[in-house]
C-alpha atoms as a PDB file:
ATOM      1  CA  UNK A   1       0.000   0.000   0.000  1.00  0.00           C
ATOM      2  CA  UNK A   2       1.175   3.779  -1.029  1.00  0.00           C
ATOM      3  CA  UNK A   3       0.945   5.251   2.249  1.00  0.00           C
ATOM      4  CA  UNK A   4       2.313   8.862   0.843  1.00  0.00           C
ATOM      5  CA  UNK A   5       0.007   8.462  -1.618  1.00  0.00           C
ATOM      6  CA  UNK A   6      -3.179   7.822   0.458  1.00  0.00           C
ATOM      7  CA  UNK A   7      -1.981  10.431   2.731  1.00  0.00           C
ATOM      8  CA  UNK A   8      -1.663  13.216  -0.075  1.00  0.00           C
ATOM      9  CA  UNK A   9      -5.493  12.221  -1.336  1.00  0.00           C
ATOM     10  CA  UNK A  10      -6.843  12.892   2.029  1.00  0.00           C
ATOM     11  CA  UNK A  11      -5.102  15.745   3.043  1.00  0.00           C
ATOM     12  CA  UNK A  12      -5.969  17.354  -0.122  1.00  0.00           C
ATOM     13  CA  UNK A  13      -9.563  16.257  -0.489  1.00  0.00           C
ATOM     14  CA  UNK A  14     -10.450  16.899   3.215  1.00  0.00           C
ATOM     15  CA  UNK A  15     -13.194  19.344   4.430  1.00  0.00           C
ATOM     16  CA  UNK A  16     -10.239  21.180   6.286  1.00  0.00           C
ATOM     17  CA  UNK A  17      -7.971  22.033   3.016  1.00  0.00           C
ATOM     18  CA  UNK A  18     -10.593  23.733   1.588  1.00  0.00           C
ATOM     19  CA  UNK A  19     -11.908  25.384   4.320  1.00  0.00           C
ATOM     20  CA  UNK A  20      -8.993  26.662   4.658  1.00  0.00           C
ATOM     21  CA  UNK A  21      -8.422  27.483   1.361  1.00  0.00           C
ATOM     22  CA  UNK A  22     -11.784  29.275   1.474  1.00  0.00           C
ATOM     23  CA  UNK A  23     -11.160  30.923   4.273  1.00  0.00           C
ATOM     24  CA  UNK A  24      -7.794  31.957   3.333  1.00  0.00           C
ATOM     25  CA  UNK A  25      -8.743  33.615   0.016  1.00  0.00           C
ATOM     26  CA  UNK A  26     -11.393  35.670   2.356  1.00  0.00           C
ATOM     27  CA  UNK A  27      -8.649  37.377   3.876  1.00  0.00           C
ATOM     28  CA  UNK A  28      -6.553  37.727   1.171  1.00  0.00           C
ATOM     29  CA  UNK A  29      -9.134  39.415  -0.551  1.00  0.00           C
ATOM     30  CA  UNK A  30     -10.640  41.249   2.016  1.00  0.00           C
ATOM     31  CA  UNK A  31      -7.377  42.575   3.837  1.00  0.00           C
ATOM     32  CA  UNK A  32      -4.267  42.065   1.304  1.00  0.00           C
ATOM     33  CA  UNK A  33      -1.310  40.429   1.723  1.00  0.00           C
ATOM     34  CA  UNK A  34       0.572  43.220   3.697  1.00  0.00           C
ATOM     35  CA  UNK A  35      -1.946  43.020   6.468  1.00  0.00           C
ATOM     36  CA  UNK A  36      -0.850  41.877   9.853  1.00  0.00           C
ATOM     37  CA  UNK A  37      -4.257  39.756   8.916  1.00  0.00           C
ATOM     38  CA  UNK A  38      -2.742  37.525   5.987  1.00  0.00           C
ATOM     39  CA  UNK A  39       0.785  36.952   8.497  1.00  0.00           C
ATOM     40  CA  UNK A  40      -0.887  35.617  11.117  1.00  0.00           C
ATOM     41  CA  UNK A  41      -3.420  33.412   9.358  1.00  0.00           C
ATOM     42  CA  UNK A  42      -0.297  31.755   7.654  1.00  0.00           C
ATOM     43  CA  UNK A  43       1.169  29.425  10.571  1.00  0.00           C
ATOM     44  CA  UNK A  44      -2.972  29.183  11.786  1.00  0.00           C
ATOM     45  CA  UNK A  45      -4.245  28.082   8.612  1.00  0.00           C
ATOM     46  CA  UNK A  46      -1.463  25.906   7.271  1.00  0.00           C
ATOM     47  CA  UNK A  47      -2.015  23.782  10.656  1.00  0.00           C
ATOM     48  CA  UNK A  48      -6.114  23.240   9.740  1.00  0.00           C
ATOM     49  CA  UNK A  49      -5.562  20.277   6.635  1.00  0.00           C
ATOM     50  CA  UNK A  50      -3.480  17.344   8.277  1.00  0.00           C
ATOM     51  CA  UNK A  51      -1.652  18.004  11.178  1.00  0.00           C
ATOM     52  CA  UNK A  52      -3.403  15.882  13.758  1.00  0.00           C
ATOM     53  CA  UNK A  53      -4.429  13.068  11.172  1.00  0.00           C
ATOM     54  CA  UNK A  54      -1.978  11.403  13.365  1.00  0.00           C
ATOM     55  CA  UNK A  55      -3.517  11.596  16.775  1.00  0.00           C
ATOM     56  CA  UNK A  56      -7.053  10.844  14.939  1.00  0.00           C
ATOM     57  CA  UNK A  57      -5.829   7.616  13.546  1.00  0.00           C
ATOM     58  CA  UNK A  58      -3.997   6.990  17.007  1.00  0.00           C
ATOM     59  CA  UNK A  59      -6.855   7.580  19.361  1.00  0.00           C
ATOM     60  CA  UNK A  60      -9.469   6.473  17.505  1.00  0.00           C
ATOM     61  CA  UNK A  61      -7.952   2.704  17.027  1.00  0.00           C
ATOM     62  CA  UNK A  62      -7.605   3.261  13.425  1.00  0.00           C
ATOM     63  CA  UNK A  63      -3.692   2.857  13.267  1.00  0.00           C
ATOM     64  CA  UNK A  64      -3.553  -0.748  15.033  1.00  0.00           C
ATOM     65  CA  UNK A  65      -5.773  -1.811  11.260  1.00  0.00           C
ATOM     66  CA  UNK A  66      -4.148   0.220   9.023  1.00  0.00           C
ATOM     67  CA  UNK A  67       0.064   0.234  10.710  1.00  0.00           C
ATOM     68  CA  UNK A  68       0.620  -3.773   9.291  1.00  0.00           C
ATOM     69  CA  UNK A  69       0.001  -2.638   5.750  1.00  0.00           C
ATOM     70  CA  UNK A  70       2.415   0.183   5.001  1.00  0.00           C
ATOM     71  CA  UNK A  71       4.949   0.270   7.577  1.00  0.00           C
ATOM     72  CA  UNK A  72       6.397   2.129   9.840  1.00  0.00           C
ATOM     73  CA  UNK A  73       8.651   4.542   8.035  1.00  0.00           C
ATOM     74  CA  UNK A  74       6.153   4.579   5.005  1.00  0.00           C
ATOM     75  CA  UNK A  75       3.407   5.470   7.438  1.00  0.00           C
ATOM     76  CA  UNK A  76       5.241   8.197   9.266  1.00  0.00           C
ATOM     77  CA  UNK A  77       7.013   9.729   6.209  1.00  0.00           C
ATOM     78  CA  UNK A  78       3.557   9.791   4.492  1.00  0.00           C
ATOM     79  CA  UNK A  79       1.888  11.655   7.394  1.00  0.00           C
ATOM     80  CA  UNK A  80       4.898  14.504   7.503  1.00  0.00           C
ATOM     81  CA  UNK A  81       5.079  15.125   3.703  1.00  0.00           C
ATOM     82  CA  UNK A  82       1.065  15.009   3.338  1.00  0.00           C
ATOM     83  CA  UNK A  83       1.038  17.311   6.577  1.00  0.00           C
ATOM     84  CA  UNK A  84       3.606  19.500   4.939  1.00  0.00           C
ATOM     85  CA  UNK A  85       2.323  19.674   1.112  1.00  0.00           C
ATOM     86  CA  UNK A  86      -0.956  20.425   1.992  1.00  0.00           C
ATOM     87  CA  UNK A  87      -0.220  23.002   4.861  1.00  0.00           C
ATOM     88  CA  UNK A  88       2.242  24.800   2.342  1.00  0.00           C
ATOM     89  CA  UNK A  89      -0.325  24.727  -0.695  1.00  0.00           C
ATOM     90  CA  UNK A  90      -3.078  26.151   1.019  1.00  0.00           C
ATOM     91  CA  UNK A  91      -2.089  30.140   1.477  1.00  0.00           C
ATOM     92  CA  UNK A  92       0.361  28.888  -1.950  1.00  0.00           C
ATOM     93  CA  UNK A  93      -2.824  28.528  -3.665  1.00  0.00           C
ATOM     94  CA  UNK A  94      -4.942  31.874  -2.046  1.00  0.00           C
ATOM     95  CA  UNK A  95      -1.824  33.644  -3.269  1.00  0.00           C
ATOM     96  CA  UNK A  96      -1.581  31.914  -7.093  1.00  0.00           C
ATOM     97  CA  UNK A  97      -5.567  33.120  -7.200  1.00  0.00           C
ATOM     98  CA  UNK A  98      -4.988  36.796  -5.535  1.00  0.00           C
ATOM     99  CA  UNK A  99      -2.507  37.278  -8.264  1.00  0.00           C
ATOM    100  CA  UNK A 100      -4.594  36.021 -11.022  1.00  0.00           C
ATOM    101  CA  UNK A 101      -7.101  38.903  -9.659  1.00  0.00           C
ATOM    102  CA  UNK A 102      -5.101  41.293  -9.789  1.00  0.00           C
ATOM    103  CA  UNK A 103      -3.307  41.087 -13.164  1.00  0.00           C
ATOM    104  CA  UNK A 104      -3.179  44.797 -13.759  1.00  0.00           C
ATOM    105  CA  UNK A 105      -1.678  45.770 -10.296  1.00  0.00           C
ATOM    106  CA  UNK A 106       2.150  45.957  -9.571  1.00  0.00           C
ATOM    107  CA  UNK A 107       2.025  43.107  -6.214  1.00  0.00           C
ATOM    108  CA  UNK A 108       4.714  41.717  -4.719  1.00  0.00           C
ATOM    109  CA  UNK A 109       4.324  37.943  -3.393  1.00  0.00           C
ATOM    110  CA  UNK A 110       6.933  35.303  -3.644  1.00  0.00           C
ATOM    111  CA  UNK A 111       4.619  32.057  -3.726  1.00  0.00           C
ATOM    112  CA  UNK A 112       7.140  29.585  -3.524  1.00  0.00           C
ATOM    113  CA  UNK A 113       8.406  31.485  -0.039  1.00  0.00           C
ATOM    114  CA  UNK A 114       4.835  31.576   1.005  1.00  0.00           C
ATOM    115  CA  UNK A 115       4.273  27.941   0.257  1.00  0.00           C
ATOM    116  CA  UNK A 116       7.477  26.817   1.975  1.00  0.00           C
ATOM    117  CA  UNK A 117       6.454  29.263   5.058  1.00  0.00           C
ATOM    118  CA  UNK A 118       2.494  27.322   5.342  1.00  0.00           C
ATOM    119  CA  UNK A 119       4.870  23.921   5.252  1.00  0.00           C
ATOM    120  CA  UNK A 120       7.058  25.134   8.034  1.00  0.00           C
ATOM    121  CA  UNK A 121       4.068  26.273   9.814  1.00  0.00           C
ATOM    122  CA  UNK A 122       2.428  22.904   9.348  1.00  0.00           C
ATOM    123  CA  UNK A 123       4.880  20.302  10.427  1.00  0.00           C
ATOM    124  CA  UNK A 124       5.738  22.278  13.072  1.00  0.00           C
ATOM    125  CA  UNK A 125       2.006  22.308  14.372  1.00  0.00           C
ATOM    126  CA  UNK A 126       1.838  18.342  13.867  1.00  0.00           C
ATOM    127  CA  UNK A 127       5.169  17.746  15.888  1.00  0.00           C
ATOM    128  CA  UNK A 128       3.638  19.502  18.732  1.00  0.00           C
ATOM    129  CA  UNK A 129       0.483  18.085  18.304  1.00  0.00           C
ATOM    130  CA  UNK A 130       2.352  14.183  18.311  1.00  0.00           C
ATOM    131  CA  UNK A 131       4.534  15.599  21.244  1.00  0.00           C
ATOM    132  CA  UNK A 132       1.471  16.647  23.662  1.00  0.00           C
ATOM    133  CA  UNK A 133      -1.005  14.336  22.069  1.00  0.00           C
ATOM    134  CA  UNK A 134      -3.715  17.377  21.756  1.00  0.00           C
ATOM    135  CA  UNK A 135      -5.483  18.573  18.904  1.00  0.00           C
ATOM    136  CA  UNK A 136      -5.512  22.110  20.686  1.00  0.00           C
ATOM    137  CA  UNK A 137      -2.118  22.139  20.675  1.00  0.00           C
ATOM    138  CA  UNK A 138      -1.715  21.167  17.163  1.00  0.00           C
ATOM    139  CA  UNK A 139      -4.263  24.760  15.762  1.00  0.00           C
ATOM    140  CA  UNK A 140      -3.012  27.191  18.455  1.00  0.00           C
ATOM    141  CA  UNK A 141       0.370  26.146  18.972  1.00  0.00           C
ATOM    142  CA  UNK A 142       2.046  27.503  15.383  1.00  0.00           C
ATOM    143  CA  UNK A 143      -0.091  30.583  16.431  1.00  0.00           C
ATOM    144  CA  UNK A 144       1.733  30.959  19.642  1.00  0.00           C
ATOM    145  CA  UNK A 145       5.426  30.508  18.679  1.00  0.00           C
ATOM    146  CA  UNK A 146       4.826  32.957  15.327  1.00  0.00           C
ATOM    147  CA  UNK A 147       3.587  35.491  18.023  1.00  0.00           C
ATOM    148  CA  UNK A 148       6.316  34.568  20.286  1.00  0.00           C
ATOM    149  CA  UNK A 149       9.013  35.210  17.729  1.00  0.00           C
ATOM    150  CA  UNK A 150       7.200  38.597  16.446  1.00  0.00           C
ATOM    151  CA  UNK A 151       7.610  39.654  20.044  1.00  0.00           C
ATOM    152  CA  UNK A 152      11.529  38.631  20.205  1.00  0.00           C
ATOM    153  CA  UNK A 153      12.429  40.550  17.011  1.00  0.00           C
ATOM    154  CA  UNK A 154      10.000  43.846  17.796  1.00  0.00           C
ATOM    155  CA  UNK A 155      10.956  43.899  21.042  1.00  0.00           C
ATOM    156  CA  UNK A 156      14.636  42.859  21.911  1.00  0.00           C
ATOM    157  CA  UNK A 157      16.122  41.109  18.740  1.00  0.00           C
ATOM    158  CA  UNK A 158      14.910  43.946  16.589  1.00  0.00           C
ATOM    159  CA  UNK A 159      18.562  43.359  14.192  1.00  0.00           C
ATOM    160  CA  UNK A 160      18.100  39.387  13.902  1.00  0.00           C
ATOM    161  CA  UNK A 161      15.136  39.654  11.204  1.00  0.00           C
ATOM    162  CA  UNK A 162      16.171  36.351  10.373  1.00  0.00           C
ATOM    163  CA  UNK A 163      14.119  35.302  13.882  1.00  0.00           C
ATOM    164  CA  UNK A 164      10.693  37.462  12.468  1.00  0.00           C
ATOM    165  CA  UNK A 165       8.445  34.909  10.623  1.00  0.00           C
ATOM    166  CA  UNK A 166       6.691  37.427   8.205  1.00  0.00           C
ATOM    167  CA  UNK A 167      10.342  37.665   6.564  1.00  0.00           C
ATOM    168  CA  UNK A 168      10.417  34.364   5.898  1.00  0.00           C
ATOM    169  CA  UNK A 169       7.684  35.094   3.305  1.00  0.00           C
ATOM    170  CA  UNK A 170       7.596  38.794   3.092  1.00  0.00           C
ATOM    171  CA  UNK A 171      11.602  39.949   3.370  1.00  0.00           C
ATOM    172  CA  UNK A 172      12.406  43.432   3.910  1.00  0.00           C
ATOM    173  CA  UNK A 173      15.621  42.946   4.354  1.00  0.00           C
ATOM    174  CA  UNK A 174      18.874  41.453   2.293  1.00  0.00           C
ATOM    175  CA  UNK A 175      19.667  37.919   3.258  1.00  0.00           C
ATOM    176  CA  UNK A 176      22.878  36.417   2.592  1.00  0.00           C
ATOM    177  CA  UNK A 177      22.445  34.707  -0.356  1.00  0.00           C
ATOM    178  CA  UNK A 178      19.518  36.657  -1.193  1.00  0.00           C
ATOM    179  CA  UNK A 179      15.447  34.474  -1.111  1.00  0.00           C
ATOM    180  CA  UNK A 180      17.677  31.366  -1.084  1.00  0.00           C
ATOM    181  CA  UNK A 181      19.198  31.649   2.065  1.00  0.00           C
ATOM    182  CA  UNK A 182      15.813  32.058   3.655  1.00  0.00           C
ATOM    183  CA  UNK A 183      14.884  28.650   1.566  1.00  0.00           C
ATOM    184  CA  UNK A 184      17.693  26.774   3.083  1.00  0.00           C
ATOM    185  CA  UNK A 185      16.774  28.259   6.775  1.00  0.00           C
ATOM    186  CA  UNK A 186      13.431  27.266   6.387  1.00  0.00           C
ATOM    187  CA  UNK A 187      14.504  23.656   4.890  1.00  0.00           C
ATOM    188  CA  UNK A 188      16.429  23.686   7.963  1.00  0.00           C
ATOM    189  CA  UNK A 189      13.661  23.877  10.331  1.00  0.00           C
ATOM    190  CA  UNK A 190      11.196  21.592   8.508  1.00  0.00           C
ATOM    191  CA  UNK A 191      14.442  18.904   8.432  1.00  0.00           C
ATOM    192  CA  UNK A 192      14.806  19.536  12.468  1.00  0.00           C
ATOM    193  CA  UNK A 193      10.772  19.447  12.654  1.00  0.00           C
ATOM    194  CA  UNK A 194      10.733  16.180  10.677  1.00  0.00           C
ATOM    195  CA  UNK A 195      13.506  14.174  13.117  1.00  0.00           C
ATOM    196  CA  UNK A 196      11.418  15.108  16.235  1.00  0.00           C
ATOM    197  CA  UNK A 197       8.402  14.207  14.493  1.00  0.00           C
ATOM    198  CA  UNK A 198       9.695  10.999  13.237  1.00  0.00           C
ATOM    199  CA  UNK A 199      11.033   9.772  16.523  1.00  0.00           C
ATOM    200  CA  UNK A 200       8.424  10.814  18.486  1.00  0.00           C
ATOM    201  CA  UNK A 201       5.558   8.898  16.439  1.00  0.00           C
ATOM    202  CA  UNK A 202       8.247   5.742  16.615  1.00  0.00           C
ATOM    203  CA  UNK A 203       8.160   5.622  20.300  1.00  0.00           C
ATOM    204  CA  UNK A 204       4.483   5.785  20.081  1.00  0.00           C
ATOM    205  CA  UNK A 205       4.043   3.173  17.191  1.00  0.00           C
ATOM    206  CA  UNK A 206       6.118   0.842  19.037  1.00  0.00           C
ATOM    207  CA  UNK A 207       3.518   0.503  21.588  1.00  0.00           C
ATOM    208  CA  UNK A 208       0.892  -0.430  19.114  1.00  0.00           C
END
């Protein structure tokens, strides 16, 4: 069985992608992208498709039936790459269609950094979610660090912008290397993300 596969059709054709989505155009739309509106949804919405299809499938008994026919790694890989994809498409996509709308206006968005930002934002929300076992956790908890690190750089880190989320999607400032050195900080974060998250669902599997 494709785990990744089955993963990727769920997370994409759940009622929580594209209510997100939806919801995510709405402000978009509504408010623009340089709103303090659009930042914030970015780590809150990417969490909404797939990050606690893990402690779903845990609690409700589901894993114990499903666990013997695609493996371990297959089954944990597939939940952190689904988890990702789908967290990173969903403000990728509300951008791709605020752009289309606005063909005649001069507007600034780097998709691809947006995209990357929602996946951060996502795996983060399901390691915490696996690590605490909540689903609470999981929806508020992106929301809480992003706020947490907006604090740090406003407030006493104000010359490490590399620690303020929004210019991980929205830079201001030169990076070394330019948009690609924020790419390779962010893959940096999802790698670190993705180690916790894989040994923490081990543990747990192994007691299945």
């Amino acid at each position: 069985m494709n785990s990744f596969e089955t993963d990727l059709k769920r997370a994409f054709g759940s009622l929580n992608f594209w209510a997100g989505l939806l919801l995510e155009c709405v402000v978009l739309f509504r408010s623009g992208p340089d709103s303090d509106l659009f930042r914030i949804s970015v780590p809150v919405l990417a969490a909404v498709p797939y990050s606690t299809a893990w402690i779903n499938e845990y609690q409700s008994g589901y894993l114990k039936e499903y666990l013997p026919r695609c493996g371990r790694n297959a089954y944990i890989l597939g939940k952190f790459f689904s988890c990702g994809l789908s967290g990173g498409a969903l403000p990728g996509i509300a951008c791709l269609f605020y752009l289309y709308s606005k063909t005649q206006e001069e507007i600034s968005i780097d998709v691809f950094l947006v995209f990357l930002s929602g996946m951060l934002w996502a795996v983060v929300a399901a390691t915490l979610a696996a690590a605490s076992n909540s689903r609470y956790v999981a929806y508020g908890g992106s929301f809480v660090l992003f706020h947490a690190l907006v604090i740090l750089y406003e407030r006493y880190f104000v010359s490490l912008y590399c620690l303020y989320p929004v210019e991980w999607f929205a830079p201001v400032h030169t990076w070394v290397f330019g948009n690609i050195g924020i790419v390779l900080m962010c893959g940096g974060m999802i790698l670190i993300a993705g180690i916790f998250y894989y040994e923490i669902l081990r543990r747990c599997i192994e007691r299945v």
